[in-house]
Structures are given as C-alpha cells and as structure tokens.
PDB file of N, CA and C in Angstrom:
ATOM      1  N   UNK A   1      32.557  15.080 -43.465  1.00  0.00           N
ATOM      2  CA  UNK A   1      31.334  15.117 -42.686  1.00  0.00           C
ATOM      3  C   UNK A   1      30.779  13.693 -42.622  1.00  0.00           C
ATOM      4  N   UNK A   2      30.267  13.377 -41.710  1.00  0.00           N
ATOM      5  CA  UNK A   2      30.151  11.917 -41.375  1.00  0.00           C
ATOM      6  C   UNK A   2      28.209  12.169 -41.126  1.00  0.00           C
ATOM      7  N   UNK A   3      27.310  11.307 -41.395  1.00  0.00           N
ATOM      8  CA  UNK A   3      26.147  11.351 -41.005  1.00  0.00           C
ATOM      9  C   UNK A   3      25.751   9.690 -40.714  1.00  0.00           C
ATOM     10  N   UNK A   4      25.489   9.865 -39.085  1.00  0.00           N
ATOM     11  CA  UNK A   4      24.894   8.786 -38.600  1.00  0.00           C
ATOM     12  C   UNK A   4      23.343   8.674 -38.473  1.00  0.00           C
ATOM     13  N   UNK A   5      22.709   7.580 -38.380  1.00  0.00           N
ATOM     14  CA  UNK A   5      21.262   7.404 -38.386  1.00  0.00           C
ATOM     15  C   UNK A   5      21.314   5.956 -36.804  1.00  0.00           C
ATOM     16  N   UNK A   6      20.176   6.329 -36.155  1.00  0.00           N
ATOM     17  CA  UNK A   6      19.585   4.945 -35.487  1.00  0.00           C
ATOM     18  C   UNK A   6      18.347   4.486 -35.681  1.00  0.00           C
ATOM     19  N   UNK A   7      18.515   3.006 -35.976  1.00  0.00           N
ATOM     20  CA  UNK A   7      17.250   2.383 -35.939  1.00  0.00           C
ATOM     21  C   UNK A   7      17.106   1.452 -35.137  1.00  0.00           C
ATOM     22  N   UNK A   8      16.033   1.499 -33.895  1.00  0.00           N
ATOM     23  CA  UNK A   8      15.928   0.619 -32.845  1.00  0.00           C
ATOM     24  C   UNK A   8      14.634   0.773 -32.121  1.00  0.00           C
ATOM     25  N   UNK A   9      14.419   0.080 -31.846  1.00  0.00           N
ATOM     26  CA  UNK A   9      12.403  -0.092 -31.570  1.00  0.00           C
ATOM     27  C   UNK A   9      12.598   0.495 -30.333  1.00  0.00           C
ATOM     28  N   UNK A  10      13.328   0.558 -29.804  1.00  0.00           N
ATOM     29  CA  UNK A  10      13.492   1.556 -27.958  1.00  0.00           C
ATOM     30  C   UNK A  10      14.111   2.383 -28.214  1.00  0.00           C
ATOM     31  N   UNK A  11      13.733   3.111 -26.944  1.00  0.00           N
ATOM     32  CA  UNK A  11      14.273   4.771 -27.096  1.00  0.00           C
ATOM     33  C   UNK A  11      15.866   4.890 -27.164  1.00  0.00           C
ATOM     34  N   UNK A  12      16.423   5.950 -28.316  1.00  0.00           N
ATOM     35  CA  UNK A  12      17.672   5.872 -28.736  1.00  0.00           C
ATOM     36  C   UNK A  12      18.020   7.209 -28.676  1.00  0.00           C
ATOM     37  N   UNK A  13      19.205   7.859 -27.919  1.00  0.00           N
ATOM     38  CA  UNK A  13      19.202   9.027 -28.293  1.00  0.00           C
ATOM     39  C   UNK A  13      21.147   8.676 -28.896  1.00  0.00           C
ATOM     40  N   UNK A  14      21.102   9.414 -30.025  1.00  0.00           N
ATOM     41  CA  UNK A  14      21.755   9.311 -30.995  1.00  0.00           C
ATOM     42  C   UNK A  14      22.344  10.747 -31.813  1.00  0.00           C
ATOM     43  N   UNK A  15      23.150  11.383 -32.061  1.00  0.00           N
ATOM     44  CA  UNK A  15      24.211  12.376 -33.100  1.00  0.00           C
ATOM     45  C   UNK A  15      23.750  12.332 -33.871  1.00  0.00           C
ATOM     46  N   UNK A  16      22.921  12.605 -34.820  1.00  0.00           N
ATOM     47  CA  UNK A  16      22.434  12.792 -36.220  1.00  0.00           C
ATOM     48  C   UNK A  16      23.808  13.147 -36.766  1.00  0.00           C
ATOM     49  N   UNK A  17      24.365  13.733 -36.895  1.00  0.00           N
ATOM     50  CA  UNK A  17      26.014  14.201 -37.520  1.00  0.00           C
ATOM     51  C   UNK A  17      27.129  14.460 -36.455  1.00  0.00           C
ATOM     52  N   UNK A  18      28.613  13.577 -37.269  1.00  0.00           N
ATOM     53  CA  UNK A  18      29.477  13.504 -36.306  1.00  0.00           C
ATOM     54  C   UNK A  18      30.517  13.812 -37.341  1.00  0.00           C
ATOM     55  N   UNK A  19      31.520  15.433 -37.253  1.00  0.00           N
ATOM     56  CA  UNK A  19      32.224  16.013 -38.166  1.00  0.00           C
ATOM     57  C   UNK A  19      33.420  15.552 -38.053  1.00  0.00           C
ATOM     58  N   UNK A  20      34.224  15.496 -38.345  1.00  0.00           N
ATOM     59  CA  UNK A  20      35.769  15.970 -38.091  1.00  0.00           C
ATOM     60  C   UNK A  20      36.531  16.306 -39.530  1.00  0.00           C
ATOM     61  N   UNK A  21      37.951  16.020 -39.378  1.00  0.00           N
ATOM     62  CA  UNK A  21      38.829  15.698 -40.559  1.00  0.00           C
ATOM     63  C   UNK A  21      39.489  14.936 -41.307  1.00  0.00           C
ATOM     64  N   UNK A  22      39.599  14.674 -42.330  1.00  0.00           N
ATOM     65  CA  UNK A  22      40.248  13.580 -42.856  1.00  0.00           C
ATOM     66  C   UNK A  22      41.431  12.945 -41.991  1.00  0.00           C
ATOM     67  N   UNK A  23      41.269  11.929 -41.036  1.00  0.00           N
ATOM     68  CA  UNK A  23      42.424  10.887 -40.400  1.00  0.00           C
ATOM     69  C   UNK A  23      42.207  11.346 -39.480  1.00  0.00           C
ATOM     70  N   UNK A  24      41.323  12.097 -38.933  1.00  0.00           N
ATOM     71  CA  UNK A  24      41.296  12.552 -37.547  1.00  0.00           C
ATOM     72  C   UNK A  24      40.322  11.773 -36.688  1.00  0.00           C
ATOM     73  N   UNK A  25      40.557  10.992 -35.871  1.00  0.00           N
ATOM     74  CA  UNK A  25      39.068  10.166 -35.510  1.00  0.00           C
ATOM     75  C   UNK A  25      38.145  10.952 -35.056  1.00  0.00           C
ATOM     76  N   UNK A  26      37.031  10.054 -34.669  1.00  0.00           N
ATOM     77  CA  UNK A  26      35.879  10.338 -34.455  1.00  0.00           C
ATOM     78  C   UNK A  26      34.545   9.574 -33.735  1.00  0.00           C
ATOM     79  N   UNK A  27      33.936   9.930 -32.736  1.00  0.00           N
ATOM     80  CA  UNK A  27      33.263   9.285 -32.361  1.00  0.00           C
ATOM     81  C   UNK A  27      31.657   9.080 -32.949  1.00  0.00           C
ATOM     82  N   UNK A  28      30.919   8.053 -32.936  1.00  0.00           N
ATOM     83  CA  UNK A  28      29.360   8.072 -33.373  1.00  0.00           C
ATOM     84  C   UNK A  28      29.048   7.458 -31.804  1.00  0.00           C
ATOM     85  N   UNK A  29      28.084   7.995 -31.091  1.00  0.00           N
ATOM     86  CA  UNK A  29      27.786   7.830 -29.666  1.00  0.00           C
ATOM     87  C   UNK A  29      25.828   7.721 -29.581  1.00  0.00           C
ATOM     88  N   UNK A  30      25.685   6.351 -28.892  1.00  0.00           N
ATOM     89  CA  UNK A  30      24.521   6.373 -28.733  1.00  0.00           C
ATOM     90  C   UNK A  30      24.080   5.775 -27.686  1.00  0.00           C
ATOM     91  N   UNK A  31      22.914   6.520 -27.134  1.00  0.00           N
ATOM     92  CA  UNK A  31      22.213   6.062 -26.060  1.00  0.00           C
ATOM     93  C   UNK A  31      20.870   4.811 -25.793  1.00  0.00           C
ATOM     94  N   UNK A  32      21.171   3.813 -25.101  1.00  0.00           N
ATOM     95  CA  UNK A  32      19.894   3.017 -25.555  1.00  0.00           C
ATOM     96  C   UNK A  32      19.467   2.531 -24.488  1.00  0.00           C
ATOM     97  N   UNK A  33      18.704   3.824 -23.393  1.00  0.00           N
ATOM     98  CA  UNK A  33      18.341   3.050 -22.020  1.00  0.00           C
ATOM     99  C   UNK A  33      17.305   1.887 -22.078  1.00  0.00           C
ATOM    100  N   UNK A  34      16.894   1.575 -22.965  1.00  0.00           N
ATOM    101  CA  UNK A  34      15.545   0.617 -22.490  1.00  0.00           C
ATOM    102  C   UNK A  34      16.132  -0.362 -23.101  1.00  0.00           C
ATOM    103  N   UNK A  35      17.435  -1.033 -23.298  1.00  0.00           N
ATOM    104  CA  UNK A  35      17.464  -1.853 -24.160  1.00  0.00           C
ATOM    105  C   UNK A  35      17.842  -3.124 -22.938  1.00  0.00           C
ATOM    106  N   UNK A  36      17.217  -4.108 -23.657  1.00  0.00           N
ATOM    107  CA  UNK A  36      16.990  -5.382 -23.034  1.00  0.00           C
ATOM    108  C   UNK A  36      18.267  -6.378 -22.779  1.00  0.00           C
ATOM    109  N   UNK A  37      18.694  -6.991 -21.827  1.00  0.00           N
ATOM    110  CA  UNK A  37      19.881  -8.445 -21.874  1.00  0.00           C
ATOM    111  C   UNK A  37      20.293  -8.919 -22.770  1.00  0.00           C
ATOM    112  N   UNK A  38      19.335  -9.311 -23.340  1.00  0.00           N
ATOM    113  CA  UNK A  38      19.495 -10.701 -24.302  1.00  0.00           C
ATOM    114  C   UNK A  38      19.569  -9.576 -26.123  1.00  0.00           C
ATOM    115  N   UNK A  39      19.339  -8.776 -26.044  1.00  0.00           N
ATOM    116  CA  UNK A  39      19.594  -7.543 -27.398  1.00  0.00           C
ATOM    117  C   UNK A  39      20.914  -7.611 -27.722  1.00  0.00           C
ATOM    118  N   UNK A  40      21.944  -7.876 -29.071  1.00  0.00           N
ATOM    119  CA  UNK A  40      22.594  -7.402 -29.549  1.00  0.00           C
ATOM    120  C   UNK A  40      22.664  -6.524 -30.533  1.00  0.00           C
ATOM    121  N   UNK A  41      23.806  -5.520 -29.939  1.00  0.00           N
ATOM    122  CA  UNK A  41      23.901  -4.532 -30.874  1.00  0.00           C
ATOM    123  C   UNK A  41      24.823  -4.282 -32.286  1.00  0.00           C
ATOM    124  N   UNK A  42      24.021  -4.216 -33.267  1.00  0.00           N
ATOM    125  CA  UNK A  42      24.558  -4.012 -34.485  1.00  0.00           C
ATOM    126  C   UNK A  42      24.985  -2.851 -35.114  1.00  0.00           C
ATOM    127  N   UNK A  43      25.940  -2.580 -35.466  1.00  0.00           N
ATOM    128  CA  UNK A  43      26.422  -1.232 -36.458  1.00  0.00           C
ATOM    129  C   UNK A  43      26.789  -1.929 -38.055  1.00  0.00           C
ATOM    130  N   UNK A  44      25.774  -0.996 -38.927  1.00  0.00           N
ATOM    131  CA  UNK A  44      25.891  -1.008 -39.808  1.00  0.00           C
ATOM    132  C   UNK A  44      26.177   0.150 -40.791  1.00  0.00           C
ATOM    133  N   UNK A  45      26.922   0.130 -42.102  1.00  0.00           N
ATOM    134  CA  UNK A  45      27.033   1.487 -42.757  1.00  0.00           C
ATOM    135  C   UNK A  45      26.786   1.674 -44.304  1.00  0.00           C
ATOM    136  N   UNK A  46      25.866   2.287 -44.794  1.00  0.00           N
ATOM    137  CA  UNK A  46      25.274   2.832 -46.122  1.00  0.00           C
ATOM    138  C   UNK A  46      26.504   3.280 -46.890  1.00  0.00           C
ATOM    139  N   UNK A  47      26.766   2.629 -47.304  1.00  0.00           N
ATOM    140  CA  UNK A  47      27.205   3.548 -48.564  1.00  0.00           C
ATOM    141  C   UNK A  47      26.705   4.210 -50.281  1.00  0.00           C
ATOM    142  N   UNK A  48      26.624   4.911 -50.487  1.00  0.00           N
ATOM    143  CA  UNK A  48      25.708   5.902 -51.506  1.00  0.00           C
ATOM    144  C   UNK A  48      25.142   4.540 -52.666  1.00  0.00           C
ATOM    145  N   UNK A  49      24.055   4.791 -52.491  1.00  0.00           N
ATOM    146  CA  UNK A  49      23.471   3.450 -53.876  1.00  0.00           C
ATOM    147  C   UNK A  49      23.572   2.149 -53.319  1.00  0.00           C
ATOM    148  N   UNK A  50      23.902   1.588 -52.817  1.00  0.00           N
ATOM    149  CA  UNK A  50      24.092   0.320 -51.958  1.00  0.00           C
ATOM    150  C   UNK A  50      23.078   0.453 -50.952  1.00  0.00           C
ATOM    151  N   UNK A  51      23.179  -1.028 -50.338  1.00  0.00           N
ATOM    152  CA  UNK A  51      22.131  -1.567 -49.220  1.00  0.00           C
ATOM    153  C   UNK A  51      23.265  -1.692 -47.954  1.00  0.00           C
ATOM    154  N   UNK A  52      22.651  -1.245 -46.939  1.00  0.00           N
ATOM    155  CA  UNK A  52      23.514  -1.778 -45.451  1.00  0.00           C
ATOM    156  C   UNK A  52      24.427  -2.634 -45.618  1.00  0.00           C
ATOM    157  N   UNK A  53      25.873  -2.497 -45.152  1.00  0.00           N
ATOM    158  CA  UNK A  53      26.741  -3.272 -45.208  1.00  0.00           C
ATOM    159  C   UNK A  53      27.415  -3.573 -43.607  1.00  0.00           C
ATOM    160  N   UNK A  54      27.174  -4.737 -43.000  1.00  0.00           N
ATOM    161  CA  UNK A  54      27.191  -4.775 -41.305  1.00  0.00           C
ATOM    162  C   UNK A  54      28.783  -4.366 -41.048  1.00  0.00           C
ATOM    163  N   UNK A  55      29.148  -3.906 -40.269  1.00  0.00           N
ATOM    164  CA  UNK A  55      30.289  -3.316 -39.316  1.00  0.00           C
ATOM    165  C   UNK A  55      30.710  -4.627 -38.296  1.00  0.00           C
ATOM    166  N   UNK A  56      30.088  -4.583 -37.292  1.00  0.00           N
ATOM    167  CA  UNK A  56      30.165  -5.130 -36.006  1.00  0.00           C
ATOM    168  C   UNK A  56      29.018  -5.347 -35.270  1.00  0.00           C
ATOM    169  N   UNK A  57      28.925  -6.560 -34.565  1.00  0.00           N
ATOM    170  CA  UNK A  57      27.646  -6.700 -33.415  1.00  0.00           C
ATOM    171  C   UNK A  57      28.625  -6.762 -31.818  1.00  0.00           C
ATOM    172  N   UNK A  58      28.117  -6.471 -30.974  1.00  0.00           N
ATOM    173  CA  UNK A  58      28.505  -6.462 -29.606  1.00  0.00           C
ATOM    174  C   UNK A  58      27.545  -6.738 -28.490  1.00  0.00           C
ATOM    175  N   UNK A  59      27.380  -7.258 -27.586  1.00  0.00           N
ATOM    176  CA  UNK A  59      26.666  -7.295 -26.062  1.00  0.00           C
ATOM    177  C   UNK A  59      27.332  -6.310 -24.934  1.00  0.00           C
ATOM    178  N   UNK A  60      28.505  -6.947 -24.553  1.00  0.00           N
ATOM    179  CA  UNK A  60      29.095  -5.685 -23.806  1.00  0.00           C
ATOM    180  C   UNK A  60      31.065  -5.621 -24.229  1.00  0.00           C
ATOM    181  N   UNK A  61      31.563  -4.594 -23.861  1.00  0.00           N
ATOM    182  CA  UNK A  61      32.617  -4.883 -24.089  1.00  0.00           C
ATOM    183  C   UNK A  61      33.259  -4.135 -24.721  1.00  0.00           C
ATOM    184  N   UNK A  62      34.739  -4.049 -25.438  1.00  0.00           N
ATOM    185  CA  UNK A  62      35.239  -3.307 -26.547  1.00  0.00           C
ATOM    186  C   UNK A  62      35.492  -4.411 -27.279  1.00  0.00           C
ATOM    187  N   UNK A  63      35.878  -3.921 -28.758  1.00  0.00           N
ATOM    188  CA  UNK A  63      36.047  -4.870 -29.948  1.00  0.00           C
ATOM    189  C   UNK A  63      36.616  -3.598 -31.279  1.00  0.00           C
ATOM    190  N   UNK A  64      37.841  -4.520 -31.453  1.00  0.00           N
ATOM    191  CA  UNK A  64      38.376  -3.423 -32.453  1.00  0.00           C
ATOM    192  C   UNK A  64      37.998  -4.351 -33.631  1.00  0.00           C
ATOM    193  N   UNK A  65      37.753  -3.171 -34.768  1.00  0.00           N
ATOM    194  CA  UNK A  65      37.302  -2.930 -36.257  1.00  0.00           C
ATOM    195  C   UNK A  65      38.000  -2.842 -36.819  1.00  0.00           C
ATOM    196  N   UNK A  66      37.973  -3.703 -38.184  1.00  0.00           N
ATOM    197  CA  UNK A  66      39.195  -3.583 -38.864  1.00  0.00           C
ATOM    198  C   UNK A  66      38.407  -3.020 -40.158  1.00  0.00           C
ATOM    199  N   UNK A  67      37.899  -2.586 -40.570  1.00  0.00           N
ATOM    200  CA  UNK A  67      36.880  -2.215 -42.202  1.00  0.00           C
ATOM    201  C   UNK A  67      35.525  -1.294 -41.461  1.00  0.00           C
ATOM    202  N   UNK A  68      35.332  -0.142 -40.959  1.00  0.00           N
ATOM    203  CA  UNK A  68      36.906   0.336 -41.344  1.00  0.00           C
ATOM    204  C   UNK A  68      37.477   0.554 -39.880  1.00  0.00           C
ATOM    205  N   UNK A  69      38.669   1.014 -39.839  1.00  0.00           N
ATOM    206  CA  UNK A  69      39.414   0.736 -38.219  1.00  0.00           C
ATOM    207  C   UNK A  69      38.955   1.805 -37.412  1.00  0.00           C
ATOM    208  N   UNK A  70      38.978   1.151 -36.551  1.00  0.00           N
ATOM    209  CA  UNK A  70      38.646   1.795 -35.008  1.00  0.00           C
ATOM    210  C   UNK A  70      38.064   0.915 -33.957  1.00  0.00           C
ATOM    211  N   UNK A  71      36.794   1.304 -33.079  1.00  0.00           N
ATOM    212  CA  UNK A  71      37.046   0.086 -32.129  1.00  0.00           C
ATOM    213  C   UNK A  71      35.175   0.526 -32.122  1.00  0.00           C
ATOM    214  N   UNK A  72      34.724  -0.459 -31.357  1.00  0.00           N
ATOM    215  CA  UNK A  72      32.963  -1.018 -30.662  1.00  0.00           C
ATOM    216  C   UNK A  72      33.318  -0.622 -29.547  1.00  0.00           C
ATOM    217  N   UNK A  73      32.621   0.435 -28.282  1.00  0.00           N
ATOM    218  CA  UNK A  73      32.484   0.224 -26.912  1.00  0.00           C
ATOM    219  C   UNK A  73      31.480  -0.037 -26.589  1.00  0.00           C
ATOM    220  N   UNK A  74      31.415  -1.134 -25.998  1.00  0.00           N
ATOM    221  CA  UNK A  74      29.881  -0.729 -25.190  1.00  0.00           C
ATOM    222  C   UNK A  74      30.010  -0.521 -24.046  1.00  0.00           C
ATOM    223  N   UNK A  75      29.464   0.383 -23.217  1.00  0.00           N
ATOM    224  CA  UNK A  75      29.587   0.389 -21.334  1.00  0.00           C
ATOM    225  C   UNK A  75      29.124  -0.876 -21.018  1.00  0.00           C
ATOM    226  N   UNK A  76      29.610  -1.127 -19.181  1.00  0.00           N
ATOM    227  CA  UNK A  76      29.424  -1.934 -18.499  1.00  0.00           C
ATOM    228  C   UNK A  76      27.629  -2.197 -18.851  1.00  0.00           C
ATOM    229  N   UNK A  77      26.826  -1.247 -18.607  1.00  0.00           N
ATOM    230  CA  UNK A  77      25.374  -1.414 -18.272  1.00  0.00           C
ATOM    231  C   UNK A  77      24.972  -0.998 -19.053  1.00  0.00           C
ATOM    232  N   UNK A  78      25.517  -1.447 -20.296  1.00  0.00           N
ATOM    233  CA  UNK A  78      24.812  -1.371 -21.716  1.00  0.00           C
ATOM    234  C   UNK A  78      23.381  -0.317 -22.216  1.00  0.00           C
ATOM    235  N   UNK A  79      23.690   0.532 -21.809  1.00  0.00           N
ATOM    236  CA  UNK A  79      22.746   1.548 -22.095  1.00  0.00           C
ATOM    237  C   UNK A  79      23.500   2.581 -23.061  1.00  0.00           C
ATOM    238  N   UNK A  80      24.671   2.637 -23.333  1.00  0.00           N
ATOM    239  CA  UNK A  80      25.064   3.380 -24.712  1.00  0.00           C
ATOM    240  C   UNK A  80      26.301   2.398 -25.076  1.00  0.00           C
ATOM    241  N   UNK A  81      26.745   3.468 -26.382  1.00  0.00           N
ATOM    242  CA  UNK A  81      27.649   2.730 -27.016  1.00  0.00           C
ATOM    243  C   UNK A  81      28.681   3.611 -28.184  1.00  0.00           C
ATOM    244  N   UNK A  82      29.402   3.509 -28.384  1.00  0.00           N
ATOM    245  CA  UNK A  82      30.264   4.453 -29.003  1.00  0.00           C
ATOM    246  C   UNK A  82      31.317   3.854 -30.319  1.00  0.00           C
ATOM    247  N   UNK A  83      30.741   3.680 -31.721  1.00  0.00           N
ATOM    248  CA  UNK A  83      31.422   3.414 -32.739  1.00  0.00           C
ATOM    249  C   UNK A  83      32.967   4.505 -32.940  1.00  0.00           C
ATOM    250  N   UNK A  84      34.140   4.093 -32.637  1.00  0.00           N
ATOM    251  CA  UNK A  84      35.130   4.732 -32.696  1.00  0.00           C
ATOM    252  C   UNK A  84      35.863   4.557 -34.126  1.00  0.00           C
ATOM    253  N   UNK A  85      35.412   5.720 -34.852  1.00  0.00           N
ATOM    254  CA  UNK A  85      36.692   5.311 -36.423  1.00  0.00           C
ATOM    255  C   UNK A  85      37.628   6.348 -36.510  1.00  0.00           C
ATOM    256  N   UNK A  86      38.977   5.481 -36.178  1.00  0.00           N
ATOM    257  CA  UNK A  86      40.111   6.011 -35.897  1.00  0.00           C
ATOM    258  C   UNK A  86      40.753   6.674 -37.172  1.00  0.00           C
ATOM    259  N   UNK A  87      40.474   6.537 -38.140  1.00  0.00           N
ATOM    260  CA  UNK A  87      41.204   7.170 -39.291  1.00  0.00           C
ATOM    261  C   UNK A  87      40.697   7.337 -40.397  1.00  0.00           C
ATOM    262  N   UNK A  88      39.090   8.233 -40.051  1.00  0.00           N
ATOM    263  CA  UNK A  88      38.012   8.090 -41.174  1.00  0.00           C
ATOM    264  C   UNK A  88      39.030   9.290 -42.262  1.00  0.00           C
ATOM    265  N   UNK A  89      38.007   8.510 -43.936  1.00  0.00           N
ATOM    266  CA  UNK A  89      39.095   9.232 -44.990  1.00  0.00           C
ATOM    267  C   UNK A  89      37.419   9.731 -45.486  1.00  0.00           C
ATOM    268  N   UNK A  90      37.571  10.822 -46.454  1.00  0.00           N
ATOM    269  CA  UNK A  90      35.878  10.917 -47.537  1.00  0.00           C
ATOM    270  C   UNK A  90      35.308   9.877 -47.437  1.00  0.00           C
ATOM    271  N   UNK A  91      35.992   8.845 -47.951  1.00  0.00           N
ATOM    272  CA  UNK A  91      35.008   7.705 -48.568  1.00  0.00           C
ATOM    273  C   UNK A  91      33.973   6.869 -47.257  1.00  0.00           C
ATOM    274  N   UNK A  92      34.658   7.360 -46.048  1.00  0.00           N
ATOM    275  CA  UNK A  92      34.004   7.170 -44.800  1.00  0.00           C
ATOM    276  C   UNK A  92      32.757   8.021 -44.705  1.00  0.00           C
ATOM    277  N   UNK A  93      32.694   8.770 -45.216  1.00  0.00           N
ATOM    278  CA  UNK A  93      30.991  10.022 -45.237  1.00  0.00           C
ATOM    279  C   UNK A  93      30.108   9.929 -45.748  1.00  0.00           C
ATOM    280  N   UNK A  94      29.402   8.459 -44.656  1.00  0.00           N
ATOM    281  CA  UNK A  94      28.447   7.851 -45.358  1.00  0.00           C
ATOM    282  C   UNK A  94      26.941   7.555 -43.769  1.00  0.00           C
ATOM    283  N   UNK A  95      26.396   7.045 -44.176  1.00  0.00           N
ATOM    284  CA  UNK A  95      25.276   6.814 -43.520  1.00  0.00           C
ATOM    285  C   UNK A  95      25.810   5.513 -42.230  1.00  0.00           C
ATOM    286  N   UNK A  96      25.456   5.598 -40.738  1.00  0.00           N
ATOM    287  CA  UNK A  96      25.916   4.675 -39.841  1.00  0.00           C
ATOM    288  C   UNK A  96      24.568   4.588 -39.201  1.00  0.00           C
ATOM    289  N   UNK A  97      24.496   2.894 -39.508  1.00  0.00           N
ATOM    290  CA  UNK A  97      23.050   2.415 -38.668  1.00  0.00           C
ATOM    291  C   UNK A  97      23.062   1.709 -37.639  1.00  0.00           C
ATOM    292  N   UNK A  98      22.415   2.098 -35.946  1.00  0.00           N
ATOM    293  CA  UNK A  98      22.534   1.399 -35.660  1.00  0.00           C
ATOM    294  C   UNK A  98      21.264   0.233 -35.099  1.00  0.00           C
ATOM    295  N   UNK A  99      21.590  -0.935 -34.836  1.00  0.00           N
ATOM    296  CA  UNK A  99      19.803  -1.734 -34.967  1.00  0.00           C
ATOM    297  C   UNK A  99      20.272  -2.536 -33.584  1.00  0.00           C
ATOM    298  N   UNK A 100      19.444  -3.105 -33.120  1.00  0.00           N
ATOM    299  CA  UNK A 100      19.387  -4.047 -31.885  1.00  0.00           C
ATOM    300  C   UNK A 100      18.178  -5.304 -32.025  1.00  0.00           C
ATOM    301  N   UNK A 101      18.762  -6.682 -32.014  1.00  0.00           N
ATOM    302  CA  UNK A 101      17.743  -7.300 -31.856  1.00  0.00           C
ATOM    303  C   UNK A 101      18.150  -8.569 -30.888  1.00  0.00           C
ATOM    304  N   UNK A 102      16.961  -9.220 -30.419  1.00  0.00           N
ATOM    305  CA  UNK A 102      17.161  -9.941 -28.859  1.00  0.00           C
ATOM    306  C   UNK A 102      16.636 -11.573 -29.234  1.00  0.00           C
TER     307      UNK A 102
END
C-alpha cells in the first residue's frame, strides 16, 4: 500500500492512496491547475521516523528515476503530473510529497 500526500499553496487535486503489488508499478497522479511558469515541481518521500528525502524536481517533460526507479511526467501544460515507480517493493510504502516553488 503506497500513501501519497500534496503540499502546494495552489489548488492540488491529488490520490491520497495509490495500491498495487509488490513489483507491480504504479502511478501517484496529480493535478495542479493554478500553478505558475516559473514553479518547479518537487517530489519528495517520507520514510517512517525520518525527514523528507527529495526524489526529483521537473518544469516540463519526462525524467527517469533511479532511487527509486521509475520515471517524472509532467504534461505539455503543466497542470498535472504523474510520479511513475516501476518496481515498488514494501519498503516503498511510505509517504510521497509533492511541493512547488517559483
């Protein structure tokens, strides 16, 4: 079980929980119409007792992840975005943040 969180000063619509199975990917998908040009977007991920540990930042584009693997999309017109982890294991079933700043 995977549990994502967003944090972003504009409106975000966001998966509170994104399930699957061990090695089976999975998407975390979020929406961020009001978000501004000059905003990059950050994914970050909690792990239990620890502080935020950053993932990836993006503007537009794809970008593959290596820790843990899968890929960053962002659409053309940057109004959502889709953290892809291609081969989440347990230790992946953790908290995913995402933040934007400009």
């Amino acid at each position: 079980v995977f549990s994502a969180l967003a944090v972003y000063r504009a409106q975000v619509q966001q998966e509170l929980l994104a399930e699957t199975t061990e090695g089976t990917g999975v998407s975390i998908n979020c929406s961020h119409p009001n978000i501004q040009s000059s905003e990059v977007i950050y994914w970050y991920r909690q792990l239990p007792g620890r502080g935020p540990a950053f993932i990836a930042l993006a503007l537009k584009g794809s970008k593959e992840l290596q820790d843990p693997p899968g890929w960053l999309s962002v659409v053309t017109d940057r109004r959502s975005n889709a953290l892809w982890l291609s081969r989440p294991w347990r230790r992946d079933a953790v908290v995913y943040v995402l933040v934007s700043a400009g």
